[in-house]
PDB file of N, CA and C in Angstrom:
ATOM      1  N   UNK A   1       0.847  -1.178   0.000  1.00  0.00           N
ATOM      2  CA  UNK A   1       0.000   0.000   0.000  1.00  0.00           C
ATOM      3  C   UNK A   1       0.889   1.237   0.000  1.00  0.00           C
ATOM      4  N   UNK A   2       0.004   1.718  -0.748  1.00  0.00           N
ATOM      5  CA  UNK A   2       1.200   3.386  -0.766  1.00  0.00           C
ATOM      6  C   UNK A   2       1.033   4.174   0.499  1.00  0.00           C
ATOM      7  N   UNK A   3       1.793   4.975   1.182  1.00  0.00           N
ATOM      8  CA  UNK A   3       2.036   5.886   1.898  1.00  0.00           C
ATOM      9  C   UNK A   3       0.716   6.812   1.830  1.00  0.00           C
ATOM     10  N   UNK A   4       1.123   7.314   0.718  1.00  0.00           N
ATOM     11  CA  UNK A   4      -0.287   8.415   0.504  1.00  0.00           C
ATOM     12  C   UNK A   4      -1.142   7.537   0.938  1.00  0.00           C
ATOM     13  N   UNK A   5      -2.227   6.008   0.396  1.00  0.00           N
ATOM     14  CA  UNK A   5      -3.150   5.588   0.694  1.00  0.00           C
ATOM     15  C   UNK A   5      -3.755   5.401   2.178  1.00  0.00           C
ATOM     16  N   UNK A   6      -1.639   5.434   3.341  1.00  0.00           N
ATOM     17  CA  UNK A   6      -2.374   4.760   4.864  1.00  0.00           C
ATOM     18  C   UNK A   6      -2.323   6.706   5.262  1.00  0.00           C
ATOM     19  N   UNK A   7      -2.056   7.783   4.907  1.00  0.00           N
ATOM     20  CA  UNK A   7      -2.253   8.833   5.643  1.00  0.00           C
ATOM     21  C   UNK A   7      -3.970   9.400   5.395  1.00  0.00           C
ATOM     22  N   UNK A   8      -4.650   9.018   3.937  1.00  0.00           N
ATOM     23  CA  UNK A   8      -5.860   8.776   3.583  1.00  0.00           C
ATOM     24  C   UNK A   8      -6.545   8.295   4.807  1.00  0.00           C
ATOM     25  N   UNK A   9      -5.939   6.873   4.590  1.00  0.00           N
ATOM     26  CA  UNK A   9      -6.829   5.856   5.423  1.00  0.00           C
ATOM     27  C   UNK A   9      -6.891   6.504   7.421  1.00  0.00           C
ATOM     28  N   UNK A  10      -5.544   6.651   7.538  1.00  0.00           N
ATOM     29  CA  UNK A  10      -6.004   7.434   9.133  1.00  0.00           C
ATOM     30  C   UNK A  10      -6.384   8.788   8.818  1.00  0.00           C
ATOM     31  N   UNK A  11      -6.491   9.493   7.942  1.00  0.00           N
ATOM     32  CA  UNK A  11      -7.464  10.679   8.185  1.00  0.00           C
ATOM     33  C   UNK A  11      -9.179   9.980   8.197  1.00  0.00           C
ATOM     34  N   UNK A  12      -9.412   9.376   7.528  1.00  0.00           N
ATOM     35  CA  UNK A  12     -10.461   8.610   7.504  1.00  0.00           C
ATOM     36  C   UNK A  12     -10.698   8.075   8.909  1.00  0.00           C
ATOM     37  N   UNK A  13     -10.353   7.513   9.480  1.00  0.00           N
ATOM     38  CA  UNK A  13     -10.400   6.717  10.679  1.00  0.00           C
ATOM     39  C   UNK A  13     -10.220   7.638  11.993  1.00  0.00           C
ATOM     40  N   UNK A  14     -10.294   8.943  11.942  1.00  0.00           N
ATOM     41  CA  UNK A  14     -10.294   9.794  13.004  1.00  0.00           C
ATOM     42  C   UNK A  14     -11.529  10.348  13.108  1.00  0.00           C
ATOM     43  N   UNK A  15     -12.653   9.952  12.852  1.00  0.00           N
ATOM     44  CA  UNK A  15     -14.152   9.942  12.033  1.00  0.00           C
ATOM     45  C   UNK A  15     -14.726   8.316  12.313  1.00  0.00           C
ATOM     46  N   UNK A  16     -15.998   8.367  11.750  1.00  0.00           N
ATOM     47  CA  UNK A  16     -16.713   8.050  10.998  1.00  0.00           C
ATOM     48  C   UNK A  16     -18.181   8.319  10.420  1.00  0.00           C
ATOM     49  N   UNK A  17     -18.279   7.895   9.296  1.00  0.00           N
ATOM     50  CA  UNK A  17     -19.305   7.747   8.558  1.00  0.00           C
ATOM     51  C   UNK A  17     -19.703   9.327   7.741  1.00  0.00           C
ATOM     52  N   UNK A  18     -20.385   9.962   8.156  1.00  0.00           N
ATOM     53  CA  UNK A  18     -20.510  11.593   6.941  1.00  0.00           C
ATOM     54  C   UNK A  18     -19.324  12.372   7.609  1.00  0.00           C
ATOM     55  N   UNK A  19     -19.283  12.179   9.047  1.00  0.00           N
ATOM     56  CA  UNK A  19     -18.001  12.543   9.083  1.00  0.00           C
ATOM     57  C   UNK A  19     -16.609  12.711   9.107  1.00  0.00           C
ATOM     58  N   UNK A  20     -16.722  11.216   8.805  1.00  0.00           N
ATOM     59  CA  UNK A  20     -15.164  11.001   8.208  1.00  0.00           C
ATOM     60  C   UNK A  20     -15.171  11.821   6.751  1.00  0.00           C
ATOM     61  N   UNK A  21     -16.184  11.600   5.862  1.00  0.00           N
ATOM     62  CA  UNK A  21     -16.335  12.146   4.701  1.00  0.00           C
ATOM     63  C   UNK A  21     -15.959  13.539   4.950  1.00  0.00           C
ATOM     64  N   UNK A  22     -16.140  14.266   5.537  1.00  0.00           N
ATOM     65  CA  UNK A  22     -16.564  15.985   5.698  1.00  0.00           C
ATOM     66  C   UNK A  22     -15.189  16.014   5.852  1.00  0.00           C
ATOM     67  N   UNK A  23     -14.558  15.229   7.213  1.00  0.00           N
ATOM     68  CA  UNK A  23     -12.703  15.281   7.281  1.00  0.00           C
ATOM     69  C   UNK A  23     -11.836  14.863   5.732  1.00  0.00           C
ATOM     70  N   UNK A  24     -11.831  14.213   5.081  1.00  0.00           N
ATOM     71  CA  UNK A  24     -11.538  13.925   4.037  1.00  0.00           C
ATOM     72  C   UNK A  24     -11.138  14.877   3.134  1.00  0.00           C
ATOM     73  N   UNK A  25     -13.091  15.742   3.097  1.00  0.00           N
ATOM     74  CA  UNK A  25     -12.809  17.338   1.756  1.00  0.00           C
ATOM     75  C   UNK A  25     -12.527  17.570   2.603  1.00  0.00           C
ATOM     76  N   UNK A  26     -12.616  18.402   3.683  1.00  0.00           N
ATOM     77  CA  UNK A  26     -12.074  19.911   4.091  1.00  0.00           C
ATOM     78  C   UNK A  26     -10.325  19.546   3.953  1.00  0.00           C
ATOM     79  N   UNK A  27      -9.763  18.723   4.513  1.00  0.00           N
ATOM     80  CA  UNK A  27      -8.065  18.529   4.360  1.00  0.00           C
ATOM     81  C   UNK A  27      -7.224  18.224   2.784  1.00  0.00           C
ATOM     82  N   UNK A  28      -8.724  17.745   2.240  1.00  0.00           N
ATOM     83  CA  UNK A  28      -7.909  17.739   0.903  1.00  0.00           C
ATOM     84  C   UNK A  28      -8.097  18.964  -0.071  1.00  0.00           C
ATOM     85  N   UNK A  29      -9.391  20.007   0.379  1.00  0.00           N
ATOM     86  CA  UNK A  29      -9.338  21.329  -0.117  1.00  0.00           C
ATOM     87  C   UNK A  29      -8.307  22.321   0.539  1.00  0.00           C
ATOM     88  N   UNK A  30      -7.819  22.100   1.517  1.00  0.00           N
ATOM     89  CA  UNK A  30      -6.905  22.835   2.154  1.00  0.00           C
ATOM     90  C   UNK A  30      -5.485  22.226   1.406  1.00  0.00           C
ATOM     91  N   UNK A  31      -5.090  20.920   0.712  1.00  0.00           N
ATOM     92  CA  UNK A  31      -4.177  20.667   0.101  1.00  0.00           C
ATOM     93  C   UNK A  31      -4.282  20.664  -1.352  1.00  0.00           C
ATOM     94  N   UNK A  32      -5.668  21.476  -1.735  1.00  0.00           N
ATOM     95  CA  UNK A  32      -5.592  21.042  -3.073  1.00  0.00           C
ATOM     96  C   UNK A  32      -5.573  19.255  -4.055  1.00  0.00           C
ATOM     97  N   UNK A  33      -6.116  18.913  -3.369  1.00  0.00           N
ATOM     98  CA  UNK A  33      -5.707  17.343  -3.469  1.00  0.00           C
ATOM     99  C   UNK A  33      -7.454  16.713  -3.500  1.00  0.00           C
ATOM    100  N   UNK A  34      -7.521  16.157  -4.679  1.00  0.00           N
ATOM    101  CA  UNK A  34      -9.169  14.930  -4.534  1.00  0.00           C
ATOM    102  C   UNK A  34      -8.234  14.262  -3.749  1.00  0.00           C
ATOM    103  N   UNK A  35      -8.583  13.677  -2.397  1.00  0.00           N
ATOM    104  CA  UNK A  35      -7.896  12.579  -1.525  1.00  0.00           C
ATOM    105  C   UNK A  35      -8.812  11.135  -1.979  1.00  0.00           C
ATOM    106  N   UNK A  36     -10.070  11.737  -2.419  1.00  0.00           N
ATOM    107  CA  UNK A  36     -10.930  10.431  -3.018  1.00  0.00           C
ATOM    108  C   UNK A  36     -10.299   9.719  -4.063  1.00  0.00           C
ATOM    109  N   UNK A  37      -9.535  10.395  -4.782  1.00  0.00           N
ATOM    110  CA  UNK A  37      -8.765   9.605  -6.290  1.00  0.00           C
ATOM    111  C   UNK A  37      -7.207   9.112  -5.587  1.00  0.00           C
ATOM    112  N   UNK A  38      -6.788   9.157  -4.512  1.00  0.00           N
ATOM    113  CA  UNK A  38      -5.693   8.223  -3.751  1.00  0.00           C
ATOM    114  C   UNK A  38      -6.479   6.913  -3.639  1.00  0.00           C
ATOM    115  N   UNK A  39      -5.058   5.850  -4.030  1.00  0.00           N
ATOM    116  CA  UNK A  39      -5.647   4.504  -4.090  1.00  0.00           C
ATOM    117  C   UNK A  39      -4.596   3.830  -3.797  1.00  0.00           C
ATOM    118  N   UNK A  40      -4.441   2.306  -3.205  1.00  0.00           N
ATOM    119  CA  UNK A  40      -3.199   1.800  -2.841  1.00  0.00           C
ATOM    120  C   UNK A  40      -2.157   1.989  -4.033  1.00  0.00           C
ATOM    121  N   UNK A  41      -2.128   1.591  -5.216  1.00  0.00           N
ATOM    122  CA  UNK A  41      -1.897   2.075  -6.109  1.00  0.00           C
ATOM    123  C   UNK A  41      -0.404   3.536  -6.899  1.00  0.00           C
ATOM    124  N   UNK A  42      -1.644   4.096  -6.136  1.00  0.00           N
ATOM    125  CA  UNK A  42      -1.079   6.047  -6.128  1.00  0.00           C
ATOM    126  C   UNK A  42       0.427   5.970  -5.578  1.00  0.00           C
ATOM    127  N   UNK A  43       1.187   5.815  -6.745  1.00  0.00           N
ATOM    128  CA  UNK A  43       2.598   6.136  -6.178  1.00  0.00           C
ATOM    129  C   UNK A  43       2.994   7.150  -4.941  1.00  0.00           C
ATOM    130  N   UNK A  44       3.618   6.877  -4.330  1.00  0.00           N
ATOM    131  CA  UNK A  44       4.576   8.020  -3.480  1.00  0.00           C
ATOM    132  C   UNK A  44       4.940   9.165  -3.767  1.00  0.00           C
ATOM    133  N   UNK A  45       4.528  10.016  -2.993  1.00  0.00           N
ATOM    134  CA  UNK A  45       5.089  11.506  -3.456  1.00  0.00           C
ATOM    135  C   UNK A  45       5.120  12.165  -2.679  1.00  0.00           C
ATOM    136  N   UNK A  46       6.856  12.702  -1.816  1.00  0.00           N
ATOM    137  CA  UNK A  46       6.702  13.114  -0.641  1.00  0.00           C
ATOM    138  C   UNK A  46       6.399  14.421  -0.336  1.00  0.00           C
ATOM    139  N   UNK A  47       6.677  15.275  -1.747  1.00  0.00           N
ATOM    140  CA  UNK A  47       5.639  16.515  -2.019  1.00  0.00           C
ATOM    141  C   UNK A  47       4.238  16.865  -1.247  1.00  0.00           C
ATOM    142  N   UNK A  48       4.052  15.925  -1.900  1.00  0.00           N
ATOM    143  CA  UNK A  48       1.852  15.519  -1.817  1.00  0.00           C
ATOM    144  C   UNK A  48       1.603  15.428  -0.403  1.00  0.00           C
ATOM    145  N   UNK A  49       2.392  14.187   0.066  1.00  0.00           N
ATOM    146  CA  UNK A  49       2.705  13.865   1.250  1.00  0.00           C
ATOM    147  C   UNK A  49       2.521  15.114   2.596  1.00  0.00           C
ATOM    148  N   UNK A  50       3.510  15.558   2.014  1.00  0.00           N
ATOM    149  CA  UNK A  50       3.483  16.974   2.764  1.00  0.00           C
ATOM    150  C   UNK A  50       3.027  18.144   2.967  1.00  0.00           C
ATOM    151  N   UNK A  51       1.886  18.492   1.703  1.00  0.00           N
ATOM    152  CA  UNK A  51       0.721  19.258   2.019  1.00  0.00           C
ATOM    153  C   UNK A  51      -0.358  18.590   2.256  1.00  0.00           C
ATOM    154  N   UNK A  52      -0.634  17.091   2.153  1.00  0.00           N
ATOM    155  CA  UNK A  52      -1.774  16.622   3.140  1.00  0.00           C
ATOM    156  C   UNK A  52      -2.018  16.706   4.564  1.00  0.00           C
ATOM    157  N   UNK A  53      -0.137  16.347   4.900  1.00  0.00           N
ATOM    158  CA  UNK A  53       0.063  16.458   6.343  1.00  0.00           C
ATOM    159  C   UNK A  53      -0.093  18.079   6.722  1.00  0.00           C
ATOM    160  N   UNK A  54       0.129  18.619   6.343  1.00  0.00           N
ATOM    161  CA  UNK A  54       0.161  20.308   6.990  1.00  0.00           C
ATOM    162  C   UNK A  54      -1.188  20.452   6.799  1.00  0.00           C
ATOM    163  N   UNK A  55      -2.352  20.098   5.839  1.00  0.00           N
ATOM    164  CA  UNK A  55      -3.793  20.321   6.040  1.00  0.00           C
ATOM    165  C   UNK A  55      -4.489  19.487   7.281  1.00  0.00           C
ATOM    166  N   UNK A  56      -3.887  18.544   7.383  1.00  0.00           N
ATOM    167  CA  UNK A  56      -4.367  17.448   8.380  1.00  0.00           C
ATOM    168  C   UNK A  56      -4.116  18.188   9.209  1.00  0.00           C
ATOM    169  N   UNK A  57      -3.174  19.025   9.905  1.00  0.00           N
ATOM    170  CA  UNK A  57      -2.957  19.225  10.910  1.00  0.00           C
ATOM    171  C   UNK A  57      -3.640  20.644  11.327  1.00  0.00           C
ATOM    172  N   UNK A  58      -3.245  21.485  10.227  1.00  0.00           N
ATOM    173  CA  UNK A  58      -4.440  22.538  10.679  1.00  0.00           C
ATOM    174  C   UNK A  58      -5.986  22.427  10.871  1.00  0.00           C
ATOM    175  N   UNK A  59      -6.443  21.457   9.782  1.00  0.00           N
ATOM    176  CA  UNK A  59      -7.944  20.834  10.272  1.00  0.00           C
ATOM    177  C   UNK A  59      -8.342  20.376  11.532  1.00  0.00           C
ATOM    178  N   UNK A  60      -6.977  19.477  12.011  1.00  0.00           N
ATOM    179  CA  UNK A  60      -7.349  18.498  13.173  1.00  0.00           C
ATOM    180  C   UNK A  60      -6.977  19.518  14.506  1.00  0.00           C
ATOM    181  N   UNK A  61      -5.781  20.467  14.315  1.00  0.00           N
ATOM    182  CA  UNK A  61      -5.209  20.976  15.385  1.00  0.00           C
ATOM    183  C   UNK A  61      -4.156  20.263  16.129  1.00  0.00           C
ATOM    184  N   UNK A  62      -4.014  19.206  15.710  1.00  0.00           N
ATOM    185  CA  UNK A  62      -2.851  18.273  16.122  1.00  0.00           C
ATOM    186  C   UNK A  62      -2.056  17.610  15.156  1.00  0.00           C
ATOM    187  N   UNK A  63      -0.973  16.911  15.212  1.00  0.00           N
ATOM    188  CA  UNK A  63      -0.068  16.281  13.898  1.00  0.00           C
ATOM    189  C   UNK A  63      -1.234  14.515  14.290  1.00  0.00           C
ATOM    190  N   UNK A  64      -1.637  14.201  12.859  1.00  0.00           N
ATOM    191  CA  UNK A  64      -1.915  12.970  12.333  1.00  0.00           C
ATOM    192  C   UNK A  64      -1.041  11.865  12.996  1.00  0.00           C
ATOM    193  N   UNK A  65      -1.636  10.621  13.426  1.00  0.00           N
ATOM    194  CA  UNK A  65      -1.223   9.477  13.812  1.00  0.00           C
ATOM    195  C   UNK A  65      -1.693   8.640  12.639  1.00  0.00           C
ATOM    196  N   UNK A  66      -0.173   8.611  12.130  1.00  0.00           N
ATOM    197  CA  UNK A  66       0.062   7.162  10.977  1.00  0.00           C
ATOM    198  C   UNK A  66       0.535   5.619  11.295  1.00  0.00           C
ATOM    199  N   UNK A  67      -0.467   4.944  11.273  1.00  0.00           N
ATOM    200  CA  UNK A  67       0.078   3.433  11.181  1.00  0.00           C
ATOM    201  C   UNK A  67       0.917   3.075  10.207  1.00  0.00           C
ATOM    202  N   UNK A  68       2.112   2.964   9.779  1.00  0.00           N
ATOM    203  CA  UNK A  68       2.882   2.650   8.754  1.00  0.00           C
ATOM    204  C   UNK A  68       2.968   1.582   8.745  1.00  0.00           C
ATOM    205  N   UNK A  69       2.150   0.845   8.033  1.00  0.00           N
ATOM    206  CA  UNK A  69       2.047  -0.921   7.859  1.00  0.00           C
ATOM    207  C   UNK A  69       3.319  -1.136   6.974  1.00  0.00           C
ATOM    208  N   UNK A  70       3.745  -0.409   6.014  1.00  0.00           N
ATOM    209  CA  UNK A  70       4.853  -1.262   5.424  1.00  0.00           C
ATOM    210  C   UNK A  70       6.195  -0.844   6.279  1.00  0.00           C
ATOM    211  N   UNK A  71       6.316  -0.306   7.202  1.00  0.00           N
ATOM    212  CA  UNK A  71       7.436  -0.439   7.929  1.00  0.00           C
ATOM    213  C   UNK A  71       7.155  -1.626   8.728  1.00  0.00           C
ATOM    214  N   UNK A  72       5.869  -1.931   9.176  1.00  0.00           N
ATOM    215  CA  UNK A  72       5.907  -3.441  10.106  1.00  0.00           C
ATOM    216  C   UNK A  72       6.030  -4.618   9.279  1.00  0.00           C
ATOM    217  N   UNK A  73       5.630  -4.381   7.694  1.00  0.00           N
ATOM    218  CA  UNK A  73       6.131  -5.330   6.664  1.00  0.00           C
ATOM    219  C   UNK A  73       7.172  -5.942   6.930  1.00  0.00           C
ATOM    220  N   UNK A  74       7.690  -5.020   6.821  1.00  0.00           N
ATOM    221  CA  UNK A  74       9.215  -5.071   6.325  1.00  0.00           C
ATOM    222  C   UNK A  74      10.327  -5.795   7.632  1.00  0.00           C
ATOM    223  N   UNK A  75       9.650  -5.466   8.702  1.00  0.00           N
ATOM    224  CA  UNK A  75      10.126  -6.223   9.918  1.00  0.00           C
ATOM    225  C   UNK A  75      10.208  -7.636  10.242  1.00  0.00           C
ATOM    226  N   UNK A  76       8.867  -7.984   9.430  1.00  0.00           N
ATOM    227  CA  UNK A  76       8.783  -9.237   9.314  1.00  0.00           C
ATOM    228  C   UNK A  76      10.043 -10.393   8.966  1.00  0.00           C
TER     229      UNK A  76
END
């Protein structure tokens, strides 16, 4: 899974249901970013990366908690 897809996925998961949705646009209009068209897929881009995170954080008021599953991959 791409990077972009698990910072998606925990903005998503700090929510749910219309309002996970509502968290979703407002952080991805603040980055300029459809976060709906991120998909596991969606290459890496630590650019992108980094104005999601700075919207996430002014939305939320706090820095985002990322599960980085492919670093626990990789431990394996």
């Amino acid at each position: 899974m791409s990077r972009l897809k698990t910072i998606v996925d925990a903005i998503v998961a700090e929510s749910s249901g219309v309002q996970a949705r509502l968290l979703v646009a407002r952080i991805g209009l603040k980055a300029g970013v459809n976060l709906s068209r991120i998909t596991p897929s969606t290459p890496d881009n630590p650019e992108l990366e980094s104005k999601i995170l700075q919207a996430a954080r002014q939305v939320l008021g706090r820095d985002l908690q990322i599960e980085d599953r492919n670093a626990e991959e990789a431990q394996k």
